[in-house]
N, C-alpha and C. Protein backbone atom coordinates (compact mmCIF):
# COMPACT_ATOMS: atom_id res chain seq x y z
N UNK A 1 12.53 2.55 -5.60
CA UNK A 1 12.12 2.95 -4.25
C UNK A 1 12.02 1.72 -3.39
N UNK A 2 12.35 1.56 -2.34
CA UNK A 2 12.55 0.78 -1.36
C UNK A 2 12.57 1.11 0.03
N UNK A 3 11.31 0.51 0.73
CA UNK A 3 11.23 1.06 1.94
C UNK A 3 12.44 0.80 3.26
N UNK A 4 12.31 1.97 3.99
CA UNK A 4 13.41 1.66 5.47
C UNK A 4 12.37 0.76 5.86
N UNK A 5 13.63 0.62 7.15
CA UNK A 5 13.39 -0.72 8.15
C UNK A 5 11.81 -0.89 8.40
N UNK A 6 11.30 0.69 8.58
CA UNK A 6 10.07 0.22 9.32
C UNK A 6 8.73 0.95 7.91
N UNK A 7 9.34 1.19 6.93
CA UNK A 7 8.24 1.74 5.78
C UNK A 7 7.54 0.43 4.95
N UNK A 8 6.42 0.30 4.98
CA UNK A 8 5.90 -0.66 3.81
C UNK A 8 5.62 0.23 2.65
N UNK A 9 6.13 0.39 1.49
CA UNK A 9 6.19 0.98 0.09
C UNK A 9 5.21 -0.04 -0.81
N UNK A 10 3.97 0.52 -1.21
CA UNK A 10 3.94 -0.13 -2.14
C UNK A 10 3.26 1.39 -3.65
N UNK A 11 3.88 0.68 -4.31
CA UNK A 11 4.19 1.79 -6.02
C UNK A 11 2.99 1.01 -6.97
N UNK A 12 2.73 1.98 -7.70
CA UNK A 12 1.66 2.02 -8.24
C UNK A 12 2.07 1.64 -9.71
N UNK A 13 2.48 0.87 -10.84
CA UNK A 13 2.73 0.52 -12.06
C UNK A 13 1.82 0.21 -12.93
N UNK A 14 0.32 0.68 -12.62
CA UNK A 14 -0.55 0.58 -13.49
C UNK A 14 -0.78 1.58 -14.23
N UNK A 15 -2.06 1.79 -15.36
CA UNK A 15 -1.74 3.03 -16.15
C UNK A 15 -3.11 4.16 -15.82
N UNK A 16 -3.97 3.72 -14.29
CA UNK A 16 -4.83 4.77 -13.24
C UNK A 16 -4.29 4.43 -12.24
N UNK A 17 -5.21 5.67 -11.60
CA UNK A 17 -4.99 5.80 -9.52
C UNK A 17 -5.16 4.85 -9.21
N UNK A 18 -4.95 3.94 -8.09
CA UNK A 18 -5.05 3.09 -7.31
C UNK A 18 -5.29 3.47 -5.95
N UNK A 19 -6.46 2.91 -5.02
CA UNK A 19 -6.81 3.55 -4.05
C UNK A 19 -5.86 2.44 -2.88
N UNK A 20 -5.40 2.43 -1.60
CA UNK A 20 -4.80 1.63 -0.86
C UNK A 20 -4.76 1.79 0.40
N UNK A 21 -5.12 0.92 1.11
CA UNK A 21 -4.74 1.11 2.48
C UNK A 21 -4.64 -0.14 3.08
N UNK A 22 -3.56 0.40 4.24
CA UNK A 22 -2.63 -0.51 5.06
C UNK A 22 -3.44 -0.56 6.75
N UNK A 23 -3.45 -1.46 7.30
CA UNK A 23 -3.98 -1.04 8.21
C UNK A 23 -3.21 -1.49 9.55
N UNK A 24 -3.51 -0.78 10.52
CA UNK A 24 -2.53 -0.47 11.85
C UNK A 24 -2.78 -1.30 12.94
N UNK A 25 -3.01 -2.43 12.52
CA UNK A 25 -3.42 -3.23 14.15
C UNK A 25 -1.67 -3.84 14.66
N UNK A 26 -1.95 -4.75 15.71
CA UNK A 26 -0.93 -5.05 16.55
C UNK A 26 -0.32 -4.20 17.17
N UNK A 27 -0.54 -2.98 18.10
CA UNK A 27 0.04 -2.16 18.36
C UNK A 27 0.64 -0.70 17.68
N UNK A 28 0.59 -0.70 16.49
CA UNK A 28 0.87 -0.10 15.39
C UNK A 28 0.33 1.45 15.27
N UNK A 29 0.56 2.27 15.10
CA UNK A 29 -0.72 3.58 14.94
C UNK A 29 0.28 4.28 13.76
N UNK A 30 -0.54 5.08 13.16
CA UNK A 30 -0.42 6.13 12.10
C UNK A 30 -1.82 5.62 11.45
N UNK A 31 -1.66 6.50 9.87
CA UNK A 31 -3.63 6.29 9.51
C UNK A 31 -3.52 5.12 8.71
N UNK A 32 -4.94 4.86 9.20
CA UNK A 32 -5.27 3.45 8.32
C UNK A 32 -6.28 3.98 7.46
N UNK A 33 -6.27 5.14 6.78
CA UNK A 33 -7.15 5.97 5.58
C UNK A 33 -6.51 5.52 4.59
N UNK A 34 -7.72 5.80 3.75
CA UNK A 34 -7.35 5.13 2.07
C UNK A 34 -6.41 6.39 1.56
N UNK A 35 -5.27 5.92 0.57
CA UNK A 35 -4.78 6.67 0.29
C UNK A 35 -4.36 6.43 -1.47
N UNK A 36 -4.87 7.91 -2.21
CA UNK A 36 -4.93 7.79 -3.83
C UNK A 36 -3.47 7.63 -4.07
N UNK A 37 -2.86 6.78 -5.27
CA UNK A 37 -1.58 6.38 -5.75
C UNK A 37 -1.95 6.72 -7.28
N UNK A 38 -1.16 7.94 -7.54
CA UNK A 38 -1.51 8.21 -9.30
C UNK A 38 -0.39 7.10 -9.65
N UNK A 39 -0.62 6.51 -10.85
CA UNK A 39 0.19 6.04 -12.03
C UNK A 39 1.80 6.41 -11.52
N UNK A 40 2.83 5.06 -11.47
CA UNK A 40 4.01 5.39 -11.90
C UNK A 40 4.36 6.49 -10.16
N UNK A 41 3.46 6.14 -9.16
CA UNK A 41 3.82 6.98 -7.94
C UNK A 41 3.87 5.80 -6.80
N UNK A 42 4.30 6.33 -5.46
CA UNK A 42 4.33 5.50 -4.26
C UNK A 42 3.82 5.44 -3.40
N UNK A 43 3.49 5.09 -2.44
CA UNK A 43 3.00 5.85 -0.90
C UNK A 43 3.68 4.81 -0.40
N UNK A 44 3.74 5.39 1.17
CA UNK A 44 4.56 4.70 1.87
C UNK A 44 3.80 4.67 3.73
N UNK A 45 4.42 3.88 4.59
CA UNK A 45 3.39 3.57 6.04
C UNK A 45 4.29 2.70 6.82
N UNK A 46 4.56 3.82 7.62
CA UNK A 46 5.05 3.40 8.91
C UNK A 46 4.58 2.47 9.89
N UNK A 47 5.25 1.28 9.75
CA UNK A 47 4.63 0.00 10.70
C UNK A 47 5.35 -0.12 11.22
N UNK A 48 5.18 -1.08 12.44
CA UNK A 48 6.23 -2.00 12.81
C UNK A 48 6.25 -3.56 13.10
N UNK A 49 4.82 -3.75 12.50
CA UNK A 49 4.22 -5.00 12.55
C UNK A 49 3.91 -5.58 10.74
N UNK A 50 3.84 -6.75 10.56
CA UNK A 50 3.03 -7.12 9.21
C UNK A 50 1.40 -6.66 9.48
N UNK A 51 1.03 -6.34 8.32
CA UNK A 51 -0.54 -5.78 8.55
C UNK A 51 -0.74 -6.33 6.89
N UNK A 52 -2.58 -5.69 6.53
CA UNK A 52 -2.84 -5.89 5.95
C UNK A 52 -3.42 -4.77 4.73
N UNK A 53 -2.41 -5.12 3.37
CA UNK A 53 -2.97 -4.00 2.65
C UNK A 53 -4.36 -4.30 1.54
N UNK A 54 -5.18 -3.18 1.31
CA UNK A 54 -6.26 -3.35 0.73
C UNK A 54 -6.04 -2.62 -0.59
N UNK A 55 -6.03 -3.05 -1.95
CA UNK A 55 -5.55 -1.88 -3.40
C UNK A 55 -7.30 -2.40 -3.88
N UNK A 56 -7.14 -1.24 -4.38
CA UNK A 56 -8.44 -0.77 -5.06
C UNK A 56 -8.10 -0.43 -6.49
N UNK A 57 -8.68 -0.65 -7.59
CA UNK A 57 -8.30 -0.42 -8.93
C UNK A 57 -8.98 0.50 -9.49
N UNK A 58 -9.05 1.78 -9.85
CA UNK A 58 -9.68 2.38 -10.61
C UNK A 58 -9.77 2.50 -12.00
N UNK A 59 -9.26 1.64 -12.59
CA UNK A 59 -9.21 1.42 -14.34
C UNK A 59 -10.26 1.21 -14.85
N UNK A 60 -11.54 0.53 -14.25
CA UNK A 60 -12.92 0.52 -14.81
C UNK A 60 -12.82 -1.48 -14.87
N UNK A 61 -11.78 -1.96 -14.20
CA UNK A 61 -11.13 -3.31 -14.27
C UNK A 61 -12.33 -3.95 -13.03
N UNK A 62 -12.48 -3.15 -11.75
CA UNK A 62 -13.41 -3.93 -10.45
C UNK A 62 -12.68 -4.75 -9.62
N UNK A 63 -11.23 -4.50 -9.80
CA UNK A 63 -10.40 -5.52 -9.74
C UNK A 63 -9.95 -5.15 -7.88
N UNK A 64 -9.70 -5.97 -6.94
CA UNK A 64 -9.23 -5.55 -5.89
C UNK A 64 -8.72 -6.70 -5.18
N UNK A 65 -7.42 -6.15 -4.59
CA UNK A 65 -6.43 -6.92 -3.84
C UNK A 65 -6.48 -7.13 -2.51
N UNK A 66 -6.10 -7.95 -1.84
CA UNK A 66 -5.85 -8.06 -0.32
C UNK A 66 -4.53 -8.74 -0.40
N UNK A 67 -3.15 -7.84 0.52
CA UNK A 67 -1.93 -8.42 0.62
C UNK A 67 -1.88 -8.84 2.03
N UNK A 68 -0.73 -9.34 2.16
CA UNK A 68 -0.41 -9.17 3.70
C UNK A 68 1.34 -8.53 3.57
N UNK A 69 1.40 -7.88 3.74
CA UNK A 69 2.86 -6.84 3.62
C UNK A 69 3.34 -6.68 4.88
N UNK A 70 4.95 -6.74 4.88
CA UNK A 70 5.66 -6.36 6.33
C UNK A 70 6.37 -4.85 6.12
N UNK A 71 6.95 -4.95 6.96
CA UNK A 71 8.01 -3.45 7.02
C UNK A 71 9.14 -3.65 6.45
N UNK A 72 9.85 -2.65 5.95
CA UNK A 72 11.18 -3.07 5.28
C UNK A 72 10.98 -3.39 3.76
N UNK A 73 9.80 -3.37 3.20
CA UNK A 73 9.17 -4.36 1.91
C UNK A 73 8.53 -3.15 0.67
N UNK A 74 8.95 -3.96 -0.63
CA UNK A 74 8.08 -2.59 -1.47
C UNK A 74 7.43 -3.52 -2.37
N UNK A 75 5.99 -3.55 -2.47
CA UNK A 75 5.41 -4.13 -3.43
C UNK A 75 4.96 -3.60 -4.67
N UNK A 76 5.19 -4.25 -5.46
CA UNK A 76 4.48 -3.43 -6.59
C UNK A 76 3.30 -3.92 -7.79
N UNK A 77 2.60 -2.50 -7.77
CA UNK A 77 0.97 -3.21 -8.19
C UNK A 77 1.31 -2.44 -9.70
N UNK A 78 0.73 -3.99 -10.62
CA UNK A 78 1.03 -4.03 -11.91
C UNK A 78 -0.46 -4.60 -12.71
């Protein structure tokens, strides 16, 4: 999976949900709500700016990320 021009993709390759959100500043709008990623799934967010994503780990790990992701881009959380 690989996002269009303006999708930031990021896929979930761990073995729980992952909670995530991207958020919409610089002009940008659609939701900046957390959004659940089961195992081995994607979500995807219409930008048109670099923003900033937040992953949340639910494995019992405590573990949590801060990216900075653009459009066009698929990251993947392992």
């Amino acid at each position: 999976m690989s996002g269009t021009e303006d999708e930031i993709v990021i896929i979930n390759f761990t073995s729980s949900t992952i909670i995530v959100r991207v958020t919409a500043d610089n002009g940008d709008t659609g939701s900046a709500a957390f959004q659940y990623i089961d195992p081995n799934d994607y979500g995807a967010w219409t930008r048109s700016q670099w923003q900033v994503a937040f992953v949340f780990r639910k494995d019992g790990s405590s573990q949590a990320e801060t990216m900075i992701v653009k459009p066009s881009e698929t990251y993947q959380i392992t």
